[in-house]
N, C-alpha and C. Protein backbone atom coordinates (compact mmCIF):
# COMPACT_ATOMS: atom_id res chain seq x y z
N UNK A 1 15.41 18.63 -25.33
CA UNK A 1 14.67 17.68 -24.56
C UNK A 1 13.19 18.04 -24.58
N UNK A 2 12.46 17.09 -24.54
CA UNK A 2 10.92 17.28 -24.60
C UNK A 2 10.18 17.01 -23.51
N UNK A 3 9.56 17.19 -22.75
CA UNK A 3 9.16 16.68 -21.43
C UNK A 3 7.87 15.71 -21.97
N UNK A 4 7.96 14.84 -21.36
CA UNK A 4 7.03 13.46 -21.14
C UNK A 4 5.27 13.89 -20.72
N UNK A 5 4.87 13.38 -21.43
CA UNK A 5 2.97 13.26 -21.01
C UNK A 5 2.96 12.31 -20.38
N UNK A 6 1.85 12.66 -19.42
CA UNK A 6 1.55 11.68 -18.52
C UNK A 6 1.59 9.77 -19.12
N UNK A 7 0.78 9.76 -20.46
CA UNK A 7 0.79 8.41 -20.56
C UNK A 7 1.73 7.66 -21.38
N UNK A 8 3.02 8.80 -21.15
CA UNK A 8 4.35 7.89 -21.47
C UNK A 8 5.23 7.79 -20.05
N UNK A 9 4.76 7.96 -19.18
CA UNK A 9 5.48 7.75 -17.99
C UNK A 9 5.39 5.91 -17.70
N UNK A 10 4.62 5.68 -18.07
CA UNK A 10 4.31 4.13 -18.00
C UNK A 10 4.14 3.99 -16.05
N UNK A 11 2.95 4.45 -15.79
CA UNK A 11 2.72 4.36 -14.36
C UNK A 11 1.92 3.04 -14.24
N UNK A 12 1.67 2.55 -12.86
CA UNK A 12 0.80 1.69 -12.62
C UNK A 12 -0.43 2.58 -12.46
N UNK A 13 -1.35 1.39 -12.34
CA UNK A 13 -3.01 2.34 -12.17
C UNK A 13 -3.30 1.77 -10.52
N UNK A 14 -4.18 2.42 -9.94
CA UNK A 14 -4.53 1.74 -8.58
C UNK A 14 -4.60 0.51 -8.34
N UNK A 15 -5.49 -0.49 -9.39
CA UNK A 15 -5.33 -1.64 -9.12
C UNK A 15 -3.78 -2.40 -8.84
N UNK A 16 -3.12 -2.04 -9.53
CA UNK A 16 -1.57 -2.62 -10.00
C UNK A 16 -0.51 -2.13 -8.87
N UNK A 17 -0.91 -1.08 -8.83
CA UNK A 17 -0.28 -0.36 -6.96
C UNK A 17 -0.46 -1.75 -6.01
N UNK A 18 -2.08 -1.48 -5.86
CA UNK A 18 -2.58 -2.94 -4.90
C UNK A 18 -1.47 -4.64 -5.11
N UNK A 19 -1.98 -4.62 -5.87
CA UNK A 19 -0.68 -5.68 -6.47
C UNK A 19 0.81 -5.63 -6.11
N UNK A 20 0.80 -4.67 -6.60
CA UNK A 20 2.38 -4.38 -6.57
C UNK A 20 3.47 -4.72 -4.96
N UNK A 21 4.93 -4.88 -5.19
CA UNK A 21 5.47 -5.45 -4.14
C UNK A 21 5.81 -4.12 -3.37
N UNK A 22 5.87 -4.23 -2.19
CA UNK A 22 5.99 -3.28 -1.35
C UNK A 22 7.46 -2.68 -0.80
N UNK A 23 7.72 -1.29 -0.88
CA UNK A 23 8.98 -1.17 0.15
C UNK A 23 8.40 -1.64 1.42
N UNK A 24 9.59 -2.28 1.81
CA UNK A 24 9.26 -1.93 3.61
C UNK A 24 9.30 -1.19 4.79
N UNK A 25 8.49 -0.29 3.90
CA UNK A 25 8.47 1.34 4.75
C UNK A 25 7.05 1.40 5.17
N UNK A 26 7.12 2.05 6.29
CA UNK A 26 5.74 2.66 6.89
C UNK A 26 5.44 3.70 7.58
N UNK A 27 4.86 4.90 7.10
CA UNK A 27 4.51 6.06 7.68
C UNK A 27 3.70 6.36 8.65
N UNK A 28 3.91 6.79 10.00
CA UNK A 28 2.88 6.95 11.31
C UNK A 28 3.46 8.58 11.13
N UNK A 29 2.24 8.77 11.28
CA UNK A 29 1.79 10.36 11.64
C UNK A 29 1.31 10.51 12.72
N UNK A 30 1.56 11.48 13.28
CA UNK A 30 1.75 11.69 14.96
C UNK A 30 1.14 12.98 15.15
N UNK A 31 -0.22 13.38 15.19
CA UNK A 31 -0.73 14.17 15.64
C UNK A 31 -1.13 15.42 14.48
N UNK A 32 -1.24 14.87 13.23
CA UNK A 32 -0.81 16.28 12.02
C UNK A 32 -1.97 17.00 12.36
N UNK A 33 -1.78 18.32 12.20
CA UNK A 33 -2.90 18.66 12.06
C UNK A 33 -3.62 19.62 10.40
N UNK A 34 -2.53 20.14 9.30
CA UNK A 34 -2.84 20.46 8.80
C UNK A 34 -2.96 19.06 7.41
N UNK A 35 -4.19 19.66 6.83
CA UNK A 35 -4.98 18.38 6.05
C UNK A 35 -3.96 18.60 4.41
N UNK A 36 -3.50 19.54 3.96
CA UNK A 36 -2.83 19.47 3.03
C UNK A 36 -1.84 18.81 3.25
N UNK A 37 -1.01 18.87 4.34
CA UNK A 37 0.25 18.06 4.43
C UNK A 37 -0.05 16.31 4.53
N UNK A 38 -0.94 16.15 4.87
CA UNK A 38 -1.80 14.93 4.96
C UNK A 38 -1.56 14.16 3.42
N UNK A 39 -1.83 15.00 3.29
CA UNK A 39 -2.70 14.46 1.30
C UNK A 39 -1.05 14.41 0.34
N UNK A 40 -0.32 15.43 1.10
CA UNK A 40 0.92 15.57 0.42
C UNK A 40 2.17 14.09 0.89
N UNK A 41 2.14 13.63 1.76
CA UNK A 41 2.54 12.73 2.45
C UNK A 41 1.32 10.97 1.75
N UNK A 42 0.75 11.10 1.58
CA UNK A 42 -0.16 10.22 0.77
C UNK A 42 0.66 10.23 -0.72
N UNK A 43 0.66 11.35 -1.54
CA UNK A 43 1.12 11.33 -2.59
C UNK A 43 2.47 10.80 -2.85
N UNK A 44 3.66 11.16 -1.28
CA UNK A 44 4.88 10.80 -1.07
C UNK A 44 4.66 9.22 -1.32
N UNK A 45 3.68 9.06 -0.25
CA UNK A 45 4.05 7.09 0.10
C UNK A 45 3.23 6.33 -1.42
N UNK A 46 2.68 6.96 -1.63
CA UNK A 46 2.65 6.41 -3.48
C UNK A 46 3.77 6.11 -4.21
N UNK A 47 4.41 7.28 -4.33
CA UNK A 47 5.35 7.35 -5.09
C UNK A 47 6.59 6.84 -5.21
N UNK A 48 6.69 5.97 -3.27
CA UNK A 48 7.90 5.13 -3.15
C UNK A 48 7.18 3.75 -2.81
N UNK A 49 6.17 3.31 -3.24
CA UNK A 49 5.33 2.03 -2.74
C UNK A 49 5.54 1.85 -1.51
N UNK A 50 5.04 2.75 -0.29
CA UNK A 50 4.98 2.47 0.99
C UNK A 50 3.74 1.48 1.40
N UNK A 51 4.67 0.43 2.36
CA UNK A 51 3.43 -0.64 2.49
C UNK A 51 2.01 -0.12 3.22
N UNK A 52 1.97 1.35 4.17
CA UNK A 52 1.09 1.16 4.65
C UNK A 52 1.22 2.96 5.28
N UNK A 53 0.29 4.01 5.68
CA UNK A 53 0.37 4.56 6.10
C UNK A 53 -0.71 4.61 7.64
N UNK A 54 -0.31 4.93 8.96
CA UNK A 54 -0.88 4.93 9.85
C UNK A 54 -0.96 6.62 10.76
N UNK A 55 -2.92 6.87 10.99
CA UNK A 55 -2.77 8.08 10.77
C UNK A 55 -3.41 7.96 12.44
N UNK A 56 -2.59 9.00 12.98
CA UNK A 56 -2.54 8.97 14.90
C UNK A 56 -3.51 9.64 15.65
N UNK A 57 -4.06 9.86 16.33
CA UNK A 57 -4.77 10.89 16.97
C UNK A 57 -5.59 11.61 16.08
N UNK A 58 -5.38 13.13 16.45
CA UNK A 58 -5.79 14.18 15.87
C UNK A 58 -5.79 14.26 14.19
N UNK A 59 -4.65 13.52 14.08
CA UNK A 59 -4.61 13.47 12.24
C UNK A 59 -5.94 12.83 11.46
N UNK A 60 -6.20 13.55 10.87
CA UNK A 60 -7.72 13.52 10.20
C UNK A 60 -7.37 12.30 8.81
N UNK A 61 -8.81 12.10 8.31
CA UNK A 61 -8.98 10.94 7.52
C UNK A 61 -9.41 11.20 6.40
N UNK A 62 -9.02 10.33 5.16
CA UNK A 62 -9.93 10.60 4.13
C UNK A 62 -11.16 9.83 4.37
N UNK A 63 -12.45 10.27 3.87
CA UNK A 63 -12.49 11.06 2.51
C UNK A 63 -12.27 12.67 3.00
N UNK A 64 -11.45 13.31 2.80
CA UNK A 64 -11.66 15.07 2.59
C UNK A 64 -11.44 15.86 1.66
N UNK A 65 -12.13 16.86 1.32
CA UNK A 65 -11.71 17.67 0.23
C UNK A 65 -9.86 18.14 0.20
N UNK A 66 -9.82 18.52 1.46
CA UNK A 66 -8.68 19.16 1.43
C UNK A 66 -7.19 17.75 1.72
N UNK A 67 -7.43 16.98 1.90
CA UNK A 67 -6.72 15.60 1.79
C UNK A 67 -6.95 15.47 0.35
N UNK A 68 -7.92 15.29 -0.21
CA UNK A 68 -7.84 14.83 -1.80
C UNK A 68 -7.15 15.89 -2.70
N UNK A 69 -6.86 17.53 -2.71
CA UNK A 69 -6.63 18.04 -3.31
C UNK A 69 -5.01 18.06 -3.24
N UNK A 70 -4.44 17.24 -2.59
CA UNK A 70 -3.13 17.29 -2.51
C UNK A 70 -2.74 16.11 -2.78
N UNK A 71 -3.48 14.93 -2.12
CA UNK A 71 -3.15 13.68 -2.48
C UNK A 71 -3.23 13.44 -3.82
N UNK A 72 -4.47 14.05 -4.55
CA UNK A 72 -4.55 13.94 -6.15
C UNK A 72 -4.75 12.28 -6.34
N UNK A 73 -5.85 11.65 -5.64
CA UNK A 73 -5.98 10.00 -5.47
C UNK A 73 -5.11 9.24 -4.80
N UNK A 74 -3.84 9.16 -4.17
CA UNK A 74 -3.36 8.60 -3.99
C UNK A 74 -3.92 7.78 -2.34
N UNK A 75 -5.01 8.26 -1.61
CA UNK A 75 -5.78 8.24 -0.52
C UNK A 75 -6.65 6.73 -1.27
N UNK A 76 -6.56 6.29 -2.70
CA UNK A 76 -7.48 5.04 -3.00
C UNK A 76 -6.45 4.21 -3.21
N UNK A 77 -4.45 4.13 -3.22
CA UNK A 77 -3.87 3.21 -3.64
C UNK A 77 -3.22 3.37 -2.67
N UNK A 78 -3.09 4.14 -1.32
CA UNK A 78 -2.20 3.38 -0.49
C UNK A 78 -3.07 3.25 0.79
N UNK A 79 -2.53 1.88 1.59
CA UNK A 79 -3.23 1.22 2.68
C UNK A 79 -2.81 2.48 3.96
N UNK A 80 -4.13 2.77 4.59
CA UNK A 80 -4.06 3.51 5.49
C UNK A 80 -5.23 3.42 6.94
N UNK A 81 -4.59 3.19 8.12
CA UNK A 81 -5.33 2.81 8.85
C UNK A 81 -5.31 4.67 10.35
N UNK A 82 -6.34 4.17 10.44
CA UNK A 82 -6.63 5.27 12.01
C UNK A 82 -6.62 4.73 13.10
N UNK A 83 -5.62 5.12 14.06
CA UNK A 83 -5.33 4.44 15.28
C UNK A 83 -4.96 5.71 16.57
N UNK A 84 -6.18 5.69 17.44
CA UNK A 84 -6.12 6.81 18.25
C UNK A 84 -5.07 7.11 19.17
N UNK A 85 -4.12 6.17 19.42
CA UNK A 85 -3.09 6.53 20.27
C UNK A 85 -1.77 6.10 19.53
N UNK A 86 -0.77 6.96 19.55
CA UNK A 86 0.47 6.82 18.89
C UNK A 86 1.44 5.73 19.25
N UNK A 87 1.33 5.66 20.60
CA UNK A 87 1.83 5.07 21.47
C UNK A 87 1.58 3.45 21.48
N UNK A 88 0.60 2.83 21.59
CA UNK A 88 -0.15 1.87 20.73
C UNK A 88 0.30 1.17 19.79
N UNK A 89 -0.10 2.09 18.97
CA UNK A 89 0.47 1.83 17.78
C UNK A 89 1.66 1.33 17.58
N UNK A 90 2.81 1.91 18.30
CA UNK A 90 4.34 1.85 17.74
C UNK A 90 4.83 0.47 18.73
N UNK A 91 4.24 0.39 20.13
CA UNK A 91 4.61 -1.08 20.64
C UNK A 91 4.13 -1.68 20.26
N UNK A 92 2.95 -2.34 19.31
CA UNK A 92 2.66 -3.12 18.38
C UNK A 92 3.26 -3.85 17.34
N UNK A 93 3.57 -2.32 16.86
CA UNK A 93 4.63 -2.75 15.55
C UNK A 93 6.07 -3.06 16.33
N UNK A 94 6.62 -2.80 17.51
CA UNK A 94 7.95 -2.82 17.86
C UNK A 94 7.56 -4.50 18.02
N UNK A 95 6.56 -4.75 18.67
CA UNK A 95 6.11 -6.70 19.26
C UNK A 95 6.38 -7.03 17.33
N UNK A 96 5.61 -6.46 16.48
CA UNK A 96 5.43 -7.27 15.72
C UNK A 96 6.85 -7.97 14.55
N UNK A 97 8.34 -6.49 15.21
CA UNK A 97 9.37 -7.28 15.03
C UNK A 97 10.02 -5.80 13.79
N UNK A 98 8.96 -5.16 13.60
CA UNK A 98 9.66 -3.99 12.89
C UNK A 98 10.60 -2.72 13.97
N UNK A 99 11.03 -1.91 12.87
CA UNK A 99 12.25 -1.33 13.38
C UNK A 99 11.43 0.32 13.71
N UNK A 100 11.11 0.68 14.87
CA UNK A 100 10.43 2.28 14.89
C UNK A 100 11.45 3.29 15.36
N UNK A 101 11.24 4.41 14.28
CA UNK A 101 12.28 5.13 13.77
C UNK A 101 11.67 7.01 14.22
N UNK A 102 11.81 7.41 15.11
CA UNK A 102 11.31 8.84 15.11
C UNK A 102 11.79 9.82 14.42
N UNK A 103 11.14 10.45 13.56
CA UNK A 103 12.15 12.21 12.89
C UNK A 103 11.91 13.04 13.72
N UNK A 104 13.04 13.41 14.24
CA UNK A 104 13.07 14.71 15.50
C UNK A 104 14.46 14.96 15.81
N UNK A 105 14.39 16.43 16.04
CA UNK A 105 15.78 16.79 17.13
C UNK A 105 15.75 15.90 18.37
N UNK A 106 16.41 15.35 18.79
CA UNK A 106 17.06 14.77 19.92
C UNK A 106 18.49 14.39 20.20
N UNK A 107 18.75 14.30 21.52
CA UNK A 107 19.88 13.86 21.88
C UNK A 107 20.30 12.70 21.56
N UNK A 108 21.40 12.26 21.13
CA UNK A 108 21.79 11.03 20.27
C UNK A 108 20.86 10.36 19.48
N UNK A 109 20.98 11.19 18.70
CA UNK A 109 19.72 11.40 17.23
C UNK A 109 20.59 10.98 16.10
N UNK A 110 20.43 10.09 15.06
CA UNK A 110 21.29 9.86 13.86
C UNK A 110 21.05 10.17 12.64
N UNK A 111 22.44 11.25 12.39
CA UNK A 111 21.78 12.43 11.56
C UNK A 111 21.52 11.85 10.23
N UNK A 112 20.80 11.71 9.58
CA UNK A 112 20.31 11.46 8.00
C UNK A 112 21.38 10.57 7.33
N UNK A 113 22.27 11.82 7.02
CA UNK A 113 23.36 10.77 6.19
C UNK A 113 23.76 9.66 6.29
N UNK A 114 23.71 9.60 7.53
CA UNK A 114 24.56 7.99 8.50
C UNK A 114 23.61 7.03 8.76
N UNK A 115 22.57 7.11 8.18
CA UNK A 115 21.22 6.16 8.60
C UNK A 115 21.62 4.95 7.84
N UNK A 116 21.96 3.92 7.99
CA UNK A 116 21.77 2.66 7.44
C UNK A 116 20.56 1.68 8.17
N UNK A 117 19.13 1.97 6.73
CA UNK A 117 18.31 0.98 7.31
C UNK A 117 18.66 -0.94 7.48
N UNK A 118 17.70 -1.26 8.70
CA UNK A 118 18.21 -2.89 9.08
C UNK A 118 17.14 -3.53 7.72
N UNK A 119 17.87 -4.26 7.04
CA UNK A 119 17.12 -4.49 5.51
C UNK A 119 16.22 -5.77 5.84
N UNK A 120 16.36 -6.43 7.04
CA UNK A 120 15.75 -7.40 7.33
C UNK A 120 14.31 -7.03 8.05
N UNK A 121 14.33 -6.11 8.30
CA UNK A 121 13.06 -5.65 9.37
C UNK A 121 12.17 -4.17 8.62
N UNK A 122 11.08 -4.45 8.90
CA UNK A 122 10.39 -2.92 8.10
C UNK A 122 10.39 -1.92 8.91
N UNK A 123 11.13 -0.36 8.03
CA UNK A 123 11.33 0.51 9.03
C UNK A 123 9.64 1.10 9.40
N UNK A 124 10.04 1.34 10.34
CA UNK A 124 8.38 2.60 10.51
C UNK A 124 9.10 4.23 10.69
N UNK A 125 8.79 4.68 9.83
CA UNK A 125 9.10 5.99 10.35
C UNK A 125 7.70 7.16 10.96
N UNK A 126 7.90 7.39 12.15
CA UNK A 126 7.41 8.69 12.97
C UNK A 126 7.37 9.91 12.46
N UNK A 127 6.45 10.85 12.39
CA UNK A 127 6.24 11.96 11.90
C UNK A 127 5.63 12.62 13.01
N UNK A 128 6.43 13.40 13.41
CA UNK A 128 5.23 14.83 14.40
C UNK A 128 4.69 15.79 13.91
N UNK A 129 3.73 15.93 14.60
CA UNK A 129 3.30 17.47 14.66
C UNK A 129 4.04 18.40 14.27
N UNK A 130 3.15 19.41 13.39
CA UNK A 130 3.90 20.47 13.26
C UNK A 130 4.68 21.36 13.85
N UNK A 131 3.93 21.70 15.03
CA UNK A 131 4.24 22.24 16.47
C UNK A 131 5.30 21.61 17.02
N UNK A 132 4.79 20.45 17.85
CA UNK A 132 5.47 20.28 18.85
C UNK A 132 6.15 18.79 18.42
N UNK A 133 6.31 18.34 17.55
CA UNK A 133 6.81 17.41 17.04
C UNK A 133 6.17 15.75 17.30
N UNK A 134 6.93 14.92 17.22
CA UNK A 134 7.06 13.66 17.94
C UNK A 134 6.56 13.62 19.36
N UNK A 135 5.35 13.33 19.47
CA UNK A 135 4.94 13.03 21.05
C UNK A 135 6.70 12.29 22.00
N UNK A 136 6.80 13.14 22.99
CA UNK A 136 7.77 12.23 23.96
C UNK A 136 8.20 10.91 24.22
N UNK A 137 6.64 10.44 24.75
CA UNK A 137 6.63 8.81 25.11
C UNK A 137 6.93 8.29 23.88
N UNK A 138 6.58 8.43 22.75
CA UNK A 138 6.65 7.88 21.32
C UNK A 138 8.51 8.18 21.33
N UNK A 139 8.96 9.31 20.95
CA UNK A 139 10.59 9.34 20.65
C UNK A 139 11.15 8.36 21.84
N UNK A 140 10.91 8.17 23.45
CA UNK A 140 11.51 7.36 23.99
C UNK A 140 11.33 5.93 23.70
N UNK A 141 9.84 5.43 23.18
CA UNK A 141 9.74 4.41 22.85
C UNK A 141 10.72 3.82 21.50
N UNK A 142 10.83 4.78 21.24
CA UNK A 142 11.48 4.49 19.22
C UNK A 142 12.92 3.64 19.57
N UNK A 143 13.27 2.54 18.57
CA UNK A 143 14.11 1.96 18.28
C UNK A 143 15.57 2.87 17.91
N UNK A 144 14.99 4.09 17.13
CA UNK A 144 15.94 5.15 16.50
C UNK A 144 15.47 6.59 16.77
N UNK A 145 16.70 6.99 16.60
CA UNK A 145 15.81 8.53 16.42
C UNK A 145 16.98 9.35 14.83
N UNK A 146 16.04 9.47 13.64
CA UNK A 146 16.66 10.41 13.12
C UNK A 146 16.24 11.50 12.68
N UNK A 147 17.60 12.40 12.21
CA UNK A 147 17.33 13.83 12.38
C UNK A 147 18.04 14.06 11.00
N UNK A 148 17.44 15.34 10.34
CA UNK A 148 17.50 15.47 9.01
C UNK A 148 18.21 16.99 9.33
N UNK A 149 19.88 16.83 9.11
CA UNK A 149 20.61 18.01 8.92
C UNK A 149 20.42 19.10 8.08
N UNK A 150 20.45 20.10 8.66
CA UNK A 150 20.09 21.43 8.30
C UNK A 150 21.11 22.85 8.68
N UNK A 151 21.30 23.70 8.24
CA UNK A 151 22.36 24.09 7.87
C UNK A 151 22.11 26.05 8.05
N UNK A 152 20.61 26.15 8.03
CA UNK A 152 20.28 27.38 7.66
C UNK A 152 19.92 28.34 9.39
N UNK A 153 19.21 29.11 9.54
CA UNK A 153 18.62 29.85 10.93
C UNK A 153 17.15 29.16 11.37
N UNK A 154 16.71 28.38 10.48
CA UNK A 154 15.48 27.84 10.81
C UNK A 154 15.56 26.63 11.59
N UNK A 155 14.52 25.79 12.37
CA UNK A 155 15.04 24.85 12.99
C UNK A 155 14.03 23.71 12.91
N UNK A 156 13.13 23.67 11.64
CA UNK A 156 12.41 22.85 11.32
C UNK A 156 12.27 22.91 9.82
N UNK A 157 12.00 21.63 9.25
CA UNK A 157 10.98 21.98 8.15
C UNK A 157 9.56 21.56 7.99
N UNK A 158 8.43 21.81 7.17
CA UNK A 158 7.46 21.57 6.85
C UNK A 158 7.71 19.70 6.97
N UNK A 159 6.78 19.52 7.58
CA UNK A 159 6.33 18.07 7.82
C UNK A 159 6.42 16.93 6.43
N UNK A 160 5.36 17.72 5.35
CA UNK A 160 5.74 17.34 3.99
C UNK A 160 6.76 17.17 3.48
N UNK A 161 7.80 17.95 3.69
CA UNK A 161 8.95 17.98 2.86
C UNK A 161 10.05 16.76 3.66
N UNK A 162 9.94 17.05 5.43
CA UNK A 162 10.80 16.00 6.24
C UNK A 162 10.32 14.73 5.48
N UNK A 163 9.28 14.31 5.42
CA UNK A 163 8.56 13.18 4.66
C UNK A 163 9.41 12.65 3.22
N UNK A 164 9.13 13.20 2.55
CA UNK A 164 9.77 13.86 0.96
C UNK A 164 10.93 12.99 1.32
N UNK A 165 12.05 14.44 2.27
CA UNK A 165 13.88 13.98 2.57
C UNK A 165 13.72 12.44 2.78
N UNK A 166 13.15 12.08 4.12
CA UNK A 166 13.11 10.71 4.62
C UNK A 166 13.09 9.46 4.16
N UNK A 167 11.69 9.65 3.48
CA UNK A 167 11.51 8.51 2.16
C UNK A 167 12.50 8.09 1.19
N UNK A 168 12.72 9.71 0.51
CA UNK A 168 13.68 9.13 -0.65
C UNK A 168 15.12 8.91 -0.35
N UNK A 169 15.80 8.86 0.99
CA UNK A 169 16.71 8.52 1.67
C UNK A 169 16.69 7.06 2.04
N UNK A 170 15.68 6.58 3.05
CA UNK A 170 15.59 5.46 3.36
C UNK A 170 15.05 4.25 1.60
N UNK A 171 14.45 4.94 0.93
CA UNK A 171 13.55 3.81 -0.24
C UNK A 171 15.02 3.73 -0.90
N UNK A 172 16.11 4.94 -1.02
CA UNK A 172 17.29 4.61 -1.88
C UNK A 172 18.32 3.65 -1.36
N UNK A 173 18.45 3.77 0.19
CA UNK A 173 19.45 3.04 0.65
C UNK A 173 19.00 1.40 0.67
N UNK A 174 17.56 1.47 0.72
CA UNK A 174 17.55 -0.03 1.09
C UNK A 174 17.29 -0.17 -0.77
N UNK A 175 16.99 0.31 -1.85
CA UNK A 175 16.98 0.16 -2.95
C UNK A 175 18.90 0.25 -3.68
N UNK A 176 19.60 0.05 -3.18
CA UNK A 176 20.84 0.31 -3.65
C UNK A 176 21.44 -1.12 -4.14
């Protein structure tokens, strides 16, 4: 086997992204604070045509060096807005008829596997803080709460990677 160069992958270019039809997925970030995971989560919602990423509070903005070195451009092809309260934000989108989805440990939390997205409505999925996760009022507000099974002594993962699991879980099921 030979591995592929970039310009046989047959990618779109930014413009054609813009164009292009959308999953109906949407990423809210909830307080991030480190800027690589930022840029890494940008590169995620590229890569599954997320319609829109929404960045909360404390979560910082492009243009940054340290957002661009992870995003690797993807901060110029996906739609991303700054909205200072999380909270806000998510009864908005709940009025506007989409489905808000928190990633967190909680009590009657639905673990990953068993997630069947509603194909009629766009999910939003919630992202917390590294720390302390999912603001409260936000997980009580949420339509859902899921939780990404884990198996090992640790009791989190890196924000990036929950992102990563999430996406290519939800973009496959409603892509099936």
């Amino acid at each position: 086997m030979r591995k592929l160069r970039n310009d046989e992958l047959g990618r779109i270019d930014v413009e054609g992204y813009k164009l292009a039809g959308k999953s109906p997925i949407i990423i809210v970030l909830d307080n991030i604070r480190s800027l690589n995971n930022i840029g890494s989560v940008f590169r995620t919602a590229d890569a599954f045509l997320v319609e829109k990423i929404y960045l909360c509070g404390i979560t910082a903005t492009p243009p940054h060096k340290d957002i661009h070195k992870t995003a690797l451009g993807a901060t110029d092809s996906v739609d991303w807005e700054h909205v200072p309260e999380t909270i806000t934000l998510v009864e908005r989108l709940k009025n506007e008829g989409c489905h808000v989805i928190s990633v967190e440990q909680a009590e009657n939390a639905t673990q990953l596997n068993d997630y069947a997205p509603i194909n009629e409505k766009k999910q939003v999925l919630v992202f917390g803080n590294e720390v302390k996760g999912v603001t409260q009022n936000v997980v009580s507000a949420s339509d859902q709460v899921l939780e990404i099974p884990q198996f090992g002594t640790k009791h989190s993962l890196n924000i990036s990677v929950s992102v990563g699991i999430v996406i290519w879980d939800c973009w496959s099921k409603i892509n099936a």
